[in-house]
Every structure is written in structure tokens, then in C-alpha cells.
PDB file of N, CA and C in Angstrom:
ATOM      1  N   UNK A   1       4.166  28.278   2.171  1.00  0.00           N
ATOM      2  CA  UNK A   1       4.340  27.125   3.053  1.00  0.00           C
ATOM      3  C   UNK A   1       5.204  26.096   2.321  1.00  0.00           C
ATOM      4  N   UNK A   2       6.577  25.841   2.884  1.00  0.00           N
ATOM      5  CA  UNK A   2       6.627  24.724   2.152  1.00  0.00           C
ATOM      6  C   UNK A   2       6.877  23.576   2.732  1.00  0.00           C
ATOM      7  N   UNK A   3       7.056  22.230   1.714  1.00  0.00           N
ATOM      8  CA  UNK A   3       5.840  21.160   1.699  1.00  0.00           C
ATOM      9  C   UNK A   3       6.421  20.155   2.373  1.00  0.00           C
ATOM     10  N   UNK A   4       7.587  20.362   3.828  1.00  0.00           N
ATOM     11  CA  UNK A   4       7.282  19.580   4.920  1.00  0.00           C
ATOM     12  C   UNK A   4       6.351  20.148   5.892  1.00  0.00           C
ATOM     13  N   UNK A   5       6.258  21.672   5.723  1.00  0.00           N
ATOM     14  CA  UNK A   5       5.215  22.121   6.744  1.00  0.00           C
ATOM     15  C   UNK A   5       3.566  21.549   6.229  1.00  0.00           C
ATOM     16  N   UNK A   6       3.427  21.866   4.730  1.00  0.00           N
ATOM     17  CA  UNK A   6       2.003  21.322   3.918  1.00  0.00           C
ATOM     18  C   UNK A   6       1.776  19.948   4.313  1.00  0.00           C
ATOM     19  N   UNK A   7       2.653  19.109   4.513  1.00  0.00           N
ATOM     20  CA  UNK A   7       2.781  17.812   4.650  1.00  0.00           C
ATOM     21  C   UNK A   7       2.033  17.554   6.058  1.00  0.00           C
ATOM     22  N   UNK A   8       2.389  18.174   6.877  1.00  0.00           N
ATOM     23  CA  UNK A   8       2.307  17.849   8.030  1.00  0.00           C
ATOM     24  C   UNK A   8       0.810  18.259   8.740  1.00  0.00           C
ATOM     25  N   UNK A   9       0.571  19.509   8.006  1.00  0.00           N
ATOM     26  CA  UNK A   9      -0.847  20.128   8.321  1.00  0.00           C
ATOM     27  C   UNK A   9      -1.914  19.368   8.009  1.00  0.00           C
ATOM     28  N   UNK A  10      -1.533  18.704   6.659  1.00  0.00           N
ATOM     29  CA  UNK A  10      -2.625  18.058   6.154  1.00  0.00           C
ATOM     30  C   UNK A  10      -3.039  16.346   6.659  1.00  0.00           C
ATOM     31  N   UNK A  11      -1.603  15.983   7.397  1.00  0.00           N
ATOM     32  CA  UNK A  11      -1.463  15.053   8.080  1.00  0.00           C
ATOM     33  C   UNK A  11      -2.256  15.096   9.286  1.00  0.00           C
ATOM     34  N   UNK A  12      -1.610  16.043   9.991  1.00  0.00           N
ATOM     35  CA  UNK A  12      -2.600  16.576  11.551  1.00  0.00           C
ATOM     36  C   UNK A  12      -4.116  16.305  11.331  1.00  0.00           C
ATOM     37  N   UNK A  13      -4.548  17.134  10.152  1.00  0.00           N
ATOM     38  CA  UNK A  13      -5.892  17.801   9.754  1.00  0.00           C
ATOM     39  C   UNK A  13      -7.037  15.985   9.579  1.00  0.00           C
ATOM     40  N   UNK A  14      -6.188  15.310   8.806  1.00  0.00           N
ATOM     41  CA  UNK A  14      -6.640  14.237   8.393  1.00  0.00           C
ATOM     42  C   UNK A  14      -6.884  13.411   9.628  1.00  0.00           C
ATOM     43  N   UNK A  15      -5.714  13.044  10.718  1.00  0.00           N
ATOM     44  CA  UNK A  15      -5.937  12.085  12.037  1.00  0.00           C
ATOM     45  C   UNK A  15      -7.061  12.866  12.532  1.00  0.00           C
ATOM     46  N   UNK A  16      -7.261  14.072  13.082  1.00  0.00           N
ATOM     47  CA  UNK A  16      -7.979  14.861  14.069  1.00  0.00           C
ATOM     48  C   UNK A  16      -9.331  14.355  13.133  1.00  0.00           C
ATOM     49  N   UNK A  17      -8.912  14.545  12.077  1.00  0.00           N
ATOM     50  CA  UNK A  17     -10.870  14.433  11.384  1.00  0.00           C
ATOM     51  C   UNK A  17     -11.482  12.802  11.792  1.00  0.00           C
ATOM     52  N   UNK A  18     -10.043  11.612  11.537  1.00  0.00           N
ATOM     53  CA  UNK A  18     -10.886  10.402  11.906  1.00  0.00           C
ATOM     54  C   UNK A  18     -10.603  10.197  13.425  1.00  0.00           C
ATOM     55  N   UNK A  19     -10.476  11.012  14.163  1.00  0.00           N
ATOM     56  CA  UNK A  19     -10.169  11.371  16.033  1.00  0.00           C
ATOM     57  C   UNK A  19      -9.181  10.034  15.999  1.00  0.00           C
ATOM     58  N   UNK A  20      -8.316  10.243  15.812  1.00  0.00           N
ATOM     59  CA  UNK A  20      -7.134   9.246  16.342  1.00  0.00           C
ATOM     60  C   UNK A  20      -5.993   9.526  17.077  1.00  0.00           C
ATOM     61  N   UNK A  21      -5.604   8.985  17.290  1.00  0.00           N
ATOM     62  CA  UNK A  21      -4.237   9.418  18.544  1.00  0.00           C
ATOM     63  C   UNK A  21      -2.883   9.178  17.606  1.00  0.00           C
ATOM     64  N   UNK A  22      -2.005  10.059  17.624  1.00  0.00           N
ATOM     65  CA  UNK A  22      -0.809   9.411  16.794  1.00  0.00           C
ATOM     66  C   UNK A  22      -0.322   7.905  17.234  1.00  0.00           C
ATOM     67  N   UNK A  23      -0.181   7.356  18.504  1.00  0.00           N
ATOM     68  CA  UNK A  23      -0.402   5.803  18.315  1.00  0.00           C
ATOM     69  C   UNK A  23      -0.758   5.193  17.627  1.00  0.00           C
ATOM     70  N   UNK A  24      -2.242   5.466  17.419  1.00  0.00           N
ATOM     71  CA  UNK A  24      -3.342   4.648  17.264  1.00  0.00           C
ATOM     72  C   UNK A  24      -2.603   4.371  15.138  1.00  0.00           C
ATOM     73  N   UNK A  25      -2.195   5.556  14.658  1.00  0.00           N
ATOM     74  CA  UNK A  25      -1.749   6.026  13.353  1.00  0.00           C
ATOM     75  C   UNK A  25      -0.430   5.134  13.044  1.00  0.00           C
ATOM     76  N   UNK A  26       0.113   5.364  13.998  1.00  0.00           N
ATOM     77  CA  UNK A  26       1.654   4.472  14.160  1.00  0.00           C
ATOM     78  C   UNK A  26       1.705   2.915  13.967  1.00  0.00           C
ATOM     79  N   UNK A  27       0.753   2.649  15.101  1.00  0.00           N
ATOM     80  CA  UNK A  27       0.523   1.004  15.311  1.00  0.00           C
ATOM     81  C   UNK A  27       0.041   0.723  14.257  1.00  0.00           C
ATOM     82  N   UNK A  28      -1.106   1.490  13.264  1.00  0.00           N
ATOM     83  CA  UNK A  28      -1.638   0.924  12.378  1.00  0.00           C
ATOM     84  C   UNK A  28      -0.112   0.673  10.916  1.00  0.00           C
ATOM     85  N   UNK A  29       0.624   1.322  10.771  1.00  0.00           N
ATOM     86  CA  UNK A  29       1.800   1.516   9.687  1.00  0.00           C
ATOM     87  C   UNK A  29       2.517   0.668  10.494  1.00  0.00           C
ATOM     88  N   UNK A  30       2.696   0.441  11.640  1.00  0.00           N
ATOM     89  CA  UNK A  30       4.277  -0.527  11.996  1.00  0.00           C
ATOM     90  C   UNK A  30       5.659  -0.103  12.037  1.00  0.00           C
ATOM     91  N   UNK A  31       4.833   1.893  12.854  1.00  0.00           N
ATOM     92  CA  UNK A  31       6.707   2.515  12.792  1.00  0.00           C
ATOM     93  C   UNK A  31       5.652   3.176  14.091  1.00  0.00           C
ATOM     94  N   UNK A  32       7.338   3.574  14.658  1.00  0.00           N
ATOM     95  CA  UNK A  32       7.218   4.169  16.175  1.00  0.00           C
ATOM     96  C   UNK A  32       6.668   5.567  16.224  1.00  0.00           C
ATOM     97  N   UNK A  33       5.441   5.411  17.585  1.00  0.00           N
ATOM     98  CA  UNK A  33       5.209   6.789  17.586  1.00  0.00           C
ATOM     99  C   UNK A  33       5.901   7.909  17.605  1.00  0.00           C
ATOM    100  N   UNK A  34       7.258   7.907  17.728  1.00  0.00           N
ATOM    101  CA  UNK A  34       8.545   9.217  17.638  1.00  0.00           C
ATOM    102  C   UNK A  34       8.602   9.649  16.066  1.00  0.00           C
ATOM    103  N   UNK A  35       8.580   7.992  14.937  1.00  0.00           N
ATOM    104  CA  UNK A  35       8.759   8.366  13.749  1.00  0.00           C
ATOM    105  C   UNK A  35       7.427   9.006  13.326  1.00  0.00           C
ATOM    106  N   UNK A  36       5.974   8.674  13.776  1.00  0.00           N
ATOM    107  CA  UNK A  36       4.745   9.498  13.135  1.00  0.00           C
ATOM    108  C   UNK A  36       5.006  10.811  13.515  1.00  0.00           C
ATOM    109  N   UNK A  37       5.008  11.277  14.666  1.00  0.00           N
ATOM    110  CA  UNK A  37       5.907  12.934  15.362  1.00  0.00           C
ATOM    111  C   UNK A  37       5.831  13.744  14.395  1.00  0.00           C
ATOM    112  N   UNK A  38       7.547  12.705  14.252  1.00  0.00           N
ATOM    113  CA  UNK A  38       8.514  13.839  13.136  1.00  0.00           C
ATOM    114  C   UNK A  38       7.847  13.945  11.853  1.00  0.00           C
ATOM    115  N   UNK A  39       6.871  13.116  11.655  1.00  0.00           N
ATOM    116  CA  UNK A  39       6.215  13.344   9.908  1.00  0.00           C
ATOM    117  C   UNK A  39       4.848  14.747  10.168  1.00  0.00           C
ATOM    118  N   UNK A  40       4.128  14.447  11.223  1.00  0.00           N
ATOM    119  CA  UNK A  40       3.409  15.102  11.776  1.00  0.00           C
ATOM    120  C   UNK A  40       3.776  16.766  12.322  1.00  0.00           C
ATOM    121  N   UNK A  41       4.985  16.886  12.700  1.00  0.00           N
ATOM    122  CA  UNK A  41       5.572  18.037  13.300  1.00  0.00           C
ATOM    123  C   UNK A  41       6.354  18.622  12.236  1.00  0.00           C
ATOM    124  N   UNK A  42       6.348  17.984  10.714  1.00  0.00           N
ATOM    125  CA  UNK A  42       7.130  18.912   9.916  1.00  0.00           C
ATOM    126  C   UNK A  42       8.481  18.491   9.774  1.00  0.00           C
ATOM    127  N   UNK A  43       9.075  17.570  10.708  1.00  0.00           N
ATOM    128  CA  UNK A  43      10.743  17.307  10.850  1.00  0.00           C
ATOM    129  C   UNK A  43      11.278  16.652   9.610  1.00  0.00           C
ATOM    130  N   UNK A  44      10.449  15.453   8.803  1.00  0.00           N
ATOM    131  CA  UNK A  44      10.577  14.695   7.895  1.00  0.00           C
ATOM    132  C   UNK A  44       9.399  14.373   7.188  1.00  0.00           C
ATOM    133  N   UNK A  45       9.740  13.848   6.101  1.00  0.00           N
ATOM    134  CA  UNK A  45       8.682  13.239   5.348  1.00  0.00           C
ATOM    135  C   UNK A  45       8.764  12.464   5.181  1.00  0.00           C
ATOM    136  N   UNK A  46       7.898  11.307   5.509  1.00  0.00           N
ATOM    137  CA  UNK A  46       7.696   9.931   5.547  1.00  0.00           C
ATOM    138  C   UNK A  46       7.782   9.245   3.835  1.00  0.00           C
ATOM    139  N   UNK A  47       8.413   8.270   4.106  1.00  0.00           N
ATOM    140  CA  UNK A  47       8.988   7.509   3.305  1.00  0.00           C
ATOM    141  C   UNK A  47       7.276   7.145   2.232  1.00  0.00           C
ATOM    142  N   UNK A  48       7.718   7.075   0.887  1.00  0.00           N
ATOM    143  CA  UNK A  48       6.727   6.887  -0.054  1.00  0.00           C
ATOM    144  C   UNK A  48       5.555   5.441   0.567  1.00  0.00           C
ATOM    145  N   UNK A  49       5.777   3.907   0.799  1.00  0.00           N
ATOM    146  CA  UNK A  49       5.468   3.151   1.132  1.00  0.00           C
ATOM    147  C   UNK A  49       4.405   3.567   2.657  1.00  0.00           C
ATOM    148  N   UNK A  50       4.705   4.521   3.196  1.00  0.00           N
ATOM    149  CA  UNK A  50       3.798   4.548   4.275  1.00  0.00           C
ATOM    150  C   UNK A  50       2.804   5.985   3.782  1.00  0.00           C
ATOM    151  N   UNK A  51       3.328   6.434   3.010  1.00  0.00           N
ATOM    152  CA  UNK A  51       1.874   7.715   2.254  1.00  0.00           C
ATOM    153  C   UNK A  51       0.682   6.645   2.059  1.00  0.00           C
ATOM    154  N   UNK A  52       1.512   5.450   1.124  1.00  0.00           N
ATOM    155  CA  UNK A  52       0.516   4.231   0.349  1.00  0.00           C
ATOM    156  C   UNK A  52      -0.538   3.870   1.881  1.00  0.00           C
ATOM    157  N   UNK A  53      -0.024   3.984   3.079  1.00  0.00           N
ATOM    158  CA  UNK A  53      -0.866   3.281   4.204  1.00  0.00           C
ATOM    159  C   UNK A  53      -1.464   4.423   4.787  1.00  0.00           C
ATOM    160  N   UNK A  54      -0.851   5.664   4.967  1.00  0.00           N
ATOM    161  CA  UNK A  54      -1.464   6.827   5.424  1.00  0.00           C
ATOM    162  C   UNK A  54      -3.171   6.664   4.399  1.00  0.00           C
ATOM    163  N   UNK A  55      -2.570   6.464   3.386  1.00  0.00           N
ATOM    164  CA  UNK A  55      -3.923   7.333   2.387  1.00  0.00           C
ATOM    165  C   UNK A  55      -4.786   5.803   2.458  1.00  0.00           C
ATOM    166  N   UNK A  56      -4.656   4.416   2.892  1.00  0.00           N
ATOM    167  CA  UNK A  56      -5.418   3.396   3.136  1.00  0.00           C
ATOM    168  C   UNK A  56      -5.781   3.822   4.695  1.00  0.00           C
ATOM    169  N   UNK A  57      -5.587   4.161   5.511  1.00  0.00           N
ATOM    170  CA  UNK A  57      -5.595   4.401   6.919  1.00  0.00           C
ATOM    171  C   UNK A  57      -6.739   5.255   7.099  1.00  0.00           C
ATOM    172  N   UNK A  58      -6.432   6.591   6.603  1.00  0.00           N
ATOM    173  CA  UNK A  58      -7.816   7.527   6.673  1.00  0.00           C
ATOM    174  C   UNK A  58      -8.694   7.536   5.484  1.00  0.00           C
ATOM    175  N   UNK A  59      -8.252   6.747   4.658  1.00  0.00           N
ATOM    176  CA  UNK A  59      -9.307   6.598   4.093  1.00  0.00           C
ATOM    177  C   UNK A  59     -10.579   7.883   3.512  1.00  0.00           C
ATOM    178  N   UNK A  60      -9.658   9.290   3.267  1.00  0.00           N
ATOM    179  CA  UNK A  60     -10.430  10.435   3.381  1.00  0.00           C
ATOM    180  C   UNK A  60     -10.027  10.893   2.331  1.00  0.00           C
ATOM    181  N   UNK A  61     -10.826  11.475   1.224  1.00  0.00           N
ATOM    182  CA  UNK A  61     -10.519  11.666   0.103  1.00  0.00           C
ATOM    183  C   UNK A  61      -9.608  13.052  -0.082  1.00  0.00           C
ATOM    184  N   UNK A  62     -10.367  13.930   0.554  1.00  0.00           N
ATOM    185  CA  UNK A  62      -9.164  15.507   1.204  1.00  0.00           C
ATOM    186  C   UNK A  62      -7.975  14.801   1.422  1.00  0.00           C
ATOM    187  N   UNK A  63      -7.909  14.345   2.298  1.00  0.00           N
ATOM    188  CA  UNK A  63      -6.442  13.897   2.493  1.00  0.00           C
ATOM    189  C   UNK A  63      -5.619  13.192   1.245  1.00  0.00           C
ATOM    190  N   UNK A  64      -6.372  12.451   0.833  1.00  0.00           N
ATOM    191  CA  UNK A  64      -5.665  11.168  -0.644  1.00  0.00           C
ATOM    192  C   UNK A  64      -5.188  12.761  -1.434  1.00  0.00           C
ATOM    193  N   UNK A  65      -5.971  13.608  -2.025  1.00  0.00           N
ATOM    194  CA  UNK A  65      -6.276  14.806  -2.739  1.00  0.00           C
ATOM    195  C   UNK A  65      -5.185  15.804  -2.648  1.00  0.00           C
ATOM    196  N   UNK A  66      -4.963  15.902  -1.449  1.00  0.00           N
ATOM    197  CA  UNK A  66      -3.668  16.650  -0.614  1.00  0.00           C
ATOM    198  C   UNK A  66      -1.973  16.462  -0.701  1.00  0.00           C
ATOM    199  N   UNK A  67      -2.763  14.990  -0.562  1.00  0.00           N
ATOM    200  CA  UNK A  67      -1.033  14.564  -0.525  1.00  0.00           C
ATOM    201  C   UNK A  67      -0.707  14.312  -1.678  1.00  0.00           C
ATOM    202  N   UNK A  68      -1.614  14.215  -3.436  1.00  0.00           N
ATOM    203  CA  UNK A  68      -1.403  13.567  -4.153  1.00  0.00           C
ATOM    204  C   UNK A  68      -0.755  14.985  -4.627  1.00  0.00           C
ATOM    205  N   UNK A  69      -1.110  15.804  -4.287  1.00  0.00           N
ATOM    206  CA  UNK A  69      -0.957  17.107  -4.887  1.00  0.00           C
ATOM    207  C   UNK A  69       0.373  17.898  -4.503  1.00  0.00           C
ATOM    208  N   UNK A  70       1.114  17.391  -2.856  1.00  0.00           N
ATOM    209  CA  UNK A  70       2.231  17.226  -2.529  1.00  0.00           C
ATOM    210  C   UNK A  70       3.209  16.399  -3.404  1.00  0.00           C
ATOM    211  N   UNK A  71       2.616  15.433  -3.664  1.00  0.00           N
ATOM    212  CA  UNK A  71       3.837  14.566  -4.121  1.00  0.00           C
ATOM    213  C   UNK A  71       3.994  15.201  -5.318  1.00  0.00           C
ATOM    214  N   UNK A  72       2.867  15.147  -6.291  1.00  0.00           N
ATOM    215  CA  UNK A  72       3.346  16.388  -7.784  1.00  0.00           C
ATOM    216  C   UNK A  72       3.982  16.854  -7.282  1.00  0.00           C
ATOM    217  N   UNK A  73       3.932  18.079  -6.384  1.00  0.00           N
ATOM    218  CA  UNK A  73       4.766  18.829  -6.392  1.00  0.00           C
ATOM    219  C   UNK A  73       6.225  18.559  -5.959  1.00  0.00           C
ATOM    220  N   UNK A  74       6.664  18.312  -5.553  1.00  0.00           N
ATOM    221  CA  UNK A  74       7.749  17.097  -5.087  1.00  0.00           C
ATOM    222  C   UNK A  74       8.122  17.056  -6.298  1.00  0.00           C
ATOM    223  N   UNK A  75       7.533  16.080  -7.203  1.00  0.00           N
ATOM    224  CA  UNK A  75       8.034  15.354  -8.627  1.00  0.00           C
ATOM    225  C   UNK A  75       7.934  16.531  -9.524  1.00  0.00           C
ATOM    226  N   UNK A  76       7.073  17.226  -9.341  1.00  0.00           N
ATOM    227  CA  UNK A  76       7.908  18.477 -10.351  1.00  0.00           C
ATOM    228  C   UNK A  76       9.054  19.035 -10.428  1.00  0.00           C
ATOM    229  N   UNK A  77       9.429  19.384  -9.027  1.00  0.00           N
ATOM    230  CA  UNK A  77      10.313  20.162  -8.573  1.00  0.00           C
ATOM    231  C   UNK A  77      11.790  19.227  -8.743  1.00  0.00           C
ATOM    232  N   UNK A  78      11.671  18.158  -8.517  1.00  0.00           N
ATOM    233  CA  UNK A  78      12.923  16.832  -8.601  1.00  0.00           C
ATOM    234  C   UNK A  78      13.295  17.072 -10.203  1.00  0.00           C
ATOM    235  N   UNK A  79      11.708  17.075 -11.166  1.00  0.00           N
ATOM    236  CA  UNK A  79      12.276  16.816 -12.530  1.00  0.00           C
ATOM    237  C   UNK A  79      12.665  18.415 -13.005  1.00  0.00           C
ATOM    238  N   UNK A  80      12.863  19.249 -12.110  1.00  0.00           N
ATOM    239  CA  UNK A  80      13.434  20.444 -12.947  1.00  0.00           C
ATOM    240  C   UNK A  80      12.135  21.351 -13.758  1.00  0.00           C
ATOM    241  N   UNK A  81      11.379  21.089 -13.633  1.00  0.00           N
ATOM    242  CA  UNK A  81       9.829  21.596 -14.545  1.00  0.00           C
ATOM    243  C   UNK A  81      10.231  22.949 -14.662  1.00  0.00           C
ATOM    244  N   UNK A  82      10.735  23.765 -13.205  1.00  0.00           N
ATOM    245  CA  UNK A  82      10.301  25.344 -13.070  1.00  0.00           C
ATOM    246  C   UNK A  82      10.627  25.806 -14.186  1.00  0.00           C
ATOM    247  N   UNK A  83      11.608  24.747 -14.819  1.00  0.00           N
ATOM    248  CA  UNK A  83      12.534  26.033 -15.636  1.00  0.00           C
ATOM    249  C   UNK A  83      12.478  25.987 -17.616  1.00  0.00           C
ATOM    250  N   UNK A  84      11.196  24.960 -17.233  1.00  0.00           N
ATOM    251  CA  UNK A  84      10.381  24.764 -18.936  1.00  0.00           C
ATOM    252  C   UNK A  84       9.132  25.576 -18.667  1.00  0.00           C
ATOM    253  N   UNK A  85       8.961  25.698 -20.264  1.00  0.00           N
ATOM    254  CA  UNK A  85       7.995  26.401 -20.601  1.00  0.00           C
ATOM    255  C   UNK A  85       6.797  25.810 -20.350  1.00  0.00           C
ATOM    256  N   UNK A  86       5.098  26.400 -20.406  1.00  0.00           N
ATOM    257  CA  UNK A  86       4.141  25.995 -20.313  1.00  0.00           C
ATOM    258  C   UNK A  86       3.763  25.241 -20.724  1.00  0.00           C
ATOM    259  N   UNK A  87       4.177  25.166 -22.380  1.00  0.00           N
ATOM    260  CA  UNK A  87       3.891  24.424 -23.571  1.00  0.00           C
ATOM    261  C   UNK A  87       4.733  22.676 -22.806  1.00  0.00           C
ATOM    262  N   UNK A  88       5.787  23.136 -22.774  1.00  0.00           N
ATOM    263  CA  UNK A  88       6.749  21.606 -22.021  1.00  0.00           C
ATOM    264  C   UNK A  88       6.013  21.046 -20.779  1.00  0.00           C
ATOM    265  N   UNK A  89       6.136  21.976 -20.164  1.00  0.00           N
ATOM    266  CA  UNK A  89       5.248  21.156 -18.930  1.00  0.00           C
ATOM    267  C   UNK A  89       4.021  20.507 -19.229  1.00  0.00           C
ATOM    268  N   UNK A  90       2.720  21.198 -20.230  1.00  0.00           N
ATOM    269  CA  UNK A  90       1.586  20.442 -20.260  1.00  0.00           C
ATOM    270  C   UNK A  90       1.868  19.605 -21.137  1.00  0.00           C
ATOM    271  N   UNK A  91       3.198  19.065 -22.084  1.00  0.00           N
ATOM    272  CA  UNK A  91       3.519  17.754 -22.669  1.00  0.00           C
ATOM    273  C   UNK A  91       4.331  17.112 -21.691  1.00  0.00           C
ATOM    274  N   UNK A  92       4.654  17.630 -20.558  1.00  0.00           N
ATOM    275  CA  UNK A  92       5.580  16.534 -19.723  1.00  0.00           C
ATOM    276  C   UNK A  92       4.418  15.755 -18.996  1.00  0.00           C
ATOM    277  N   UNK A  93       3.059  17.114 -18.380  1.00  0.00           N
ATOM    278  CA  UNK A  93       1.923  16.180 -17.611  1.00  0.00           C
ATOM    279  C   UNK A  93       1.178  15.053 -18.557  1.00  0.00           C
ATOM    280  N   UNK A  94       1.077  15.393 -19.697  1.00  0.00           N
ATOM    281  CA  UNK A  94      -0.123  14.571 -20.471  1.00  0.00           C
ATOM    282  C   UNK A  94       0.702  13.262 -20.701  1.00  0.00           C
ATOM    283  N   UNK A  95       2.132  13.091 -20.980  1.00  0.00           N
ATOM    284  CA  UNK A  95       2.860  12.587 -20.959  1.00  0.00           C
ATOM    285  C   UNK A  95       2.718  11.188 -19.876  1.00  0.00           C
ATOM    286  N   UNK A  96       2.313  11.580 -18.810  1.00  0.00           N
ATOM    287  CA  UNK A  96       2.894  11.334 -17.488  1.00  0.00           C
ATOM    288  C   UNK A  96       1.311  10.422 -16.934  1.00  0.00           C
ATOM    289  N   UNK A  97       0.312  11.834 -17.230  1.00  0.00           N
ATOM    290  CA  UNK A  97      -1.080  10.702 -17.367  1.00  0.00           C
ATOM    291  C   UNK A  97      -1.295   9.632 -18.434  1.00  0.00           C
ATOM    292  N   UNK A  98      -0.770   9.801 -19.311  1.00  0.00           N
ATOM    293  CA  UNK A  98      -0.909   8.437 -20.026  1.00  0.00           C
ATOM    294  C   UNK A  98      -0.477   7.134 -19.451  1.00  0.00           C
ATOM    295  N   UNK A  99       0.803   7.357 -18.919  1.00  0.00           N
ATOM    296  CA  UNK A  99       1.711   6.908 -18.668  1.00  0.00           C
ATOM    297  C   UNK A  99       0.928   5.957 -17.273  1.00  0.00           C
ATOM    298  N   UNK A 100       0.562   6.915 -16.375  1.00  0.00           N
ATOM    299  CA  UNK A 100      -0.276   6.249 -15.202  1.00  0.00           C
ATOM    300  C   UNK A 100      -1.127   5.641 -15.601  1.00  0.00           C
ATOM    301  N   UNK A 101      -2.158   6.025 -16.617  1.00  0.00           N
ATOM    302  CA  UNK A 101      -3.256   5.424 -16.979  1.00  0.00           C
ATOM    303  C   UNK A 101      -3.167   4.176 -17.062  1.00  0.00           C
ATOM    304  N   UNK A 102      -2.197   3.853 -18.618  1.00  0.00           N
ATOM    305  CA  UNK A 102      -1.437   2.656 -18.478  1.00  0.00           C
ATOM    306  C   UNK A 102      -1.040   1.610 -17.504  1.00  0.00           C
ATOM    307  N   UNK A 103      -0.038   2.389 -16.946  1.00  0.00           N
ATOM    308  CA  UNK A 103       0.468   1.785 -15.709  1.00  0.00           C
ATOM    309  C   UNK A 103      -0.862   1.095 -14.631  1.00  0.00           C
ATOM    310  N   UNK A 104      -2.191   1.710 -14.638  1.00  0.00           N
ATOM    311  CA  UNK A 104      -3.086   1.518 -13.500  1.00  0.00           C
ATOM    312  C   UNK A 104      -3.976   0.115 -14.607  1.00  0.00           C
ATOM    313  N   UNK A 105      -4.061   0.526 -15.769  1.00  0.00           N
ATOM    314  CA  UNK A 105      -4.749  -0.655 -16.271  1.00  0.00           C
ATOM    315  C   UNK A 105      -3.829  -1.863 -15.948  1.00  0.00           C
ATOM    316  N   UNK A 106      -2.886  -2.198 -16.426  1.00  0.00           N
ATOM    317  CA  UNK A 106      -2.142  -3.097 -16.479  1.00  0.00           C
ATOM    318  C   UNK A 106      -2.147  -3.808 -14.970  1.00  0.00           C
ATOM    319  N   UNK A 107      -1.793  -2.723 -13.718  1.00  0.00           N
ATOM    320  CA  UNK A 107      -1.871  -3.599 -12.416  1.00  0.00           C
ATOM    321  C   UNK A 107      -3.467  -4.419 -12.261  1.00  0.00           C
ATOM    322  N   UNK A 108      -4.479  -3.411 -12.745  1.00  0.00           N
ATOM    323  CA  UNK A 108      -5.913  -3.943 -12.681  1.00  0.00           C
ATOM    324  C   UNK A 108      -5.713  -5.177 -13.151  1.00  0.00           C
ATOM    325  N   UNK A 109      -5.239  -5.680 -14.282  1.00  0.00           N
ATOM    326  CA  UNK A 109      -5.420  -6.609 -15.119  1.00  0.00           C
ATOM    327  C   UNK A 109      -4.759  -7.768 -14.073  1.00  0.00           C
ATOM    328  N   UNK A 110      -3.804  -7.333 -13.208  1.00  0.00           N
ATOM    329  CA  UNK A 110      -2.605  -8.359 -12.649  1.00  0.00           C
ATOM    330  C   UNK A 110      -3.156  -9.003 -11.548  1.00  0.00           C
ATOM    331  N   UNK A 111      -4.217  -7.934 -11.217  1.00  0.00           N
ATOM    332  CA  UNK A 111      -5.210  -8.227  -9.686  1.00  0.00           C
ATOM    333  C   UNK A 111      -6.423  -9.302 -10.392  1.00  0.00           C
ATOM    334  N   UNK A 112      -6.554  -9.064 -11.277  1.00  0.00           N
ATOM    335  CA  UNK A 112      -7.776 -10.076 -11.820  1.00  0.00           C
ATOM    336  C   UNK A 112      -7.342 -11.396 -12.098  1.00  0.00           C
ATOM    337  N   UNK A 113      -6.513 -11.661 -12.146  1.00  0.00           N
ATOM    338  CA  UNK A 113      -5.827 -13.170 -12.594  1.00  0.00           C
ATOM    339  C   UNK A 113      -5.662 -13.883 -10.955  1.00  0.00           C
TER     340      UNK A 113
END
């Protein structure tokens, strides 16, 4: 499967679980029900900034889980990974969680002030 179709299944899978209408999904992000569609039907993949509201929207951890696991893959595939070794890749990931870790303390810290 690949991952405008993954995208989209897991999209479907997620509205149907909190029974919503693609409207109802749309109105909540502030883009037209034609643009939820095409994210929904596989045509496109919705822009990074509305994943951030998708995954506040349903609020469903499968889904957060899903897509987080899309976007790796995405960002693997952008940074060229396929074509390093095992050894490279699990220093590019550990790399990369630090890196977030970091990155997530620091916003924590920015929200507390």
C-alpha cells in the first residue's frame, strides 16, 4: 500500500470511529469539504499543519500512532535511509530521538513561562 492510499484509510478509519461527517472534519480545520475528499480519497496529502489538527480533532491514539508512523516513513524515504546500512539508520534514528526529546523539553519549558 502506498502511503497516500495508508494515509487515507487510516483517515477514513479514524472519522467513522468518532462518527463524523467529512464536513463536520473540514469545518473543524478551516479547509473545504472538496479539500478533506481529496486527503480522504487518497488524491493528496494534506499539508503538515492540518495532520497537527487532524491528530487534535480525533483525538484517538490509533490514529496519532498511524500517522506518526506515516510521516517516518515519509521522512525516511525524503532522507535517502533505504540506501544505508542498519548500523546508519539506528544512528540516524537515535540521533533524531534525541533530537525530539530535546526539541519537546525546550517547547515545554516555553509553555510554562
Amino acid at each position: 500500500m502506498d502511503i497516500l492510499q495508508e494515509f487515507s484509510t487510516v483517515l477514513l478509519q479514524a472519522r467513522q470511529r468518532k462518527e463524523a461527517t467529512q464536513e463536520q472534519v473540514a469545518w473543524s480545520l478551516n479547509v473545504s469539504q472538496a479539500s478533506y475528499n481529496a486527503w480522504e480519497c487518497g488524491h493528496r496529502l494534506c499539508p503538515y499543519k492540518h495532520i497537527v489538527g487532524l491528530i487534535n480533532y480525533f483525538d484517538d491514539e490509533l490514529f496519532t500512532r498511524r500517522v506518526l508512523r506515516i510521516l517516518l516513513t515519509l521522512q525516511h524515504n525524503m532522507a535517502g535511509l533505504n540506501a544505508l546500512s542498519e548500523k546508519e539508520i539506528k544512528s540516524y534514528y537515535s540521533k533524531l530521538i534525541v533530537l525530539l526529546s530535546d526539541e519537546c523539553e525546550q517547547w515545554i519549558k516555553t509553555l510554562q513561562q
